[in-house]
C-alpha atoms as a PDB file:
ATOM      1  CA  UNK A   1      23.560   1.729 -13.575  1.00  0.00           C
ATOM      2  CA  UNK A   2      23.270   4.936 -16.168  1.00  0.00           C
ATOM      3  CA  UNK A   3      25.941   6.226 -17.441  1.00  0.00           C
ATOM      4  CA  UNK A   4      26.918  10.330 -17.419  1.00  0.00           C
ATOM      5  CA  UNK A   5      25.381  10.552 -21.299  1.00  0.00           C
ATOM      6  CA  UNK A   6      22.154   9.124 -20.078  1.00  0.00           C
ATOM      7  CA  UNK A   7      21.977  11.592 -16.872  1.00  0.00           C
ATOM      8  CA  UNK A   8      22.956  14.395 -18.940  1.00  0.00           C
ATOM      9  CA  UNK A   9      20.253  13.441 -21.391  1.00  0.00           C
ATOM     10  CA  UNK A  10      17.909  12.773 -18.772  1.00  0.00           C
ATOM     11  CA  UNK A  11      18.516  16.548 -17.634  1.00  0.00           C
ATOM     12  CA  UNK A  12      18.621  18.454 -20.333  1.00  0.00           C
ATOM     13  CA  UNK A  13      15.007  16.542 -20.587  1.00  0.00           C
ATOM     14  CA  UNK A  14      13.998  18.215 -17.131  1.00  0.00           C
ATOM     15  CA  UNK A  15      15.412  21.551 -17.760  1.00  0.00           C
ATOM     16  CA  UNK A  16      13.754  21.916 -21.356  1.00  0.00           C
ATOM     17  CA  UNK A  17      10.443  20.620 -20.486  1.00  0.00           C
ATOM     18  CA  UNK A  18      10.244  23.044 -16.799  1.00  0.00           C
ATOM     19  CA  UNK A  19      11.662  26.219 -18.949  1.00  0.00           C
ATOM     20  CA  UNK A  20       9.401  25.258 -21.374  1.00  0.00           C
ATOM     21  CA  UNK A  21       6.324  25.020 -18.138  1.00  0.00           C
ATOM     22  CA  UNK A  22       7.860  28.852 -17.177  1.00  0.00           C
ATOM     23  CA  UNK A  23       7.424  30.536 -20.518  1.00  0.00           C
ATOM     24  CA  UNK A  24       3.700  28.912 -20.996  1.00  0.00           C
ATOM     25  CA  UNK A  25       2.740  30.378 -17.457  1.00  0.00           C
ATOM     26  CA  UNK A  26       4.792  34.137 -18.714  1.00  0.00           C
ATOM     27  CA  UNK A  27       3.048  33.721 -21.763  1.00  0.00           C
ATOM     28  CA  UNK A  28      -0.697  33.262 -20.981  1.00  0.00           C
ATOM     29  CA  UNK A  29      -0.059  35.590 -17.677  1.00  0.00           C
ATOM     30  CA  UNK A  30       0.449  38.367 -20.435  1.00  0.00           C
ATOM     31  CA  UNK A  31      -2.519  37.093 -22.551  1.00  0.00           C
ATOM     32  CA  UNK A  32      -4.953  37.350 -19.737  1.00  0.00           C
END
């Protein structure tokens, strides 16, 4: 079983690495 620090980790994992995903596709949309 995780516990909450290991979920929260876990997130803040997904939301950096799909914000991150989001300003690579804003950035090279402006490139282009």
């Amino acid at each position: 079983m995780l516990n909450g620090k290991d979920v929260f980790k876990g997130l803040l994992v997904e939301v950096a690495s799909v914000s991150l995903f989001l300003f690579f596709i804003l950035f090279f949309s402006k490139v282009m």
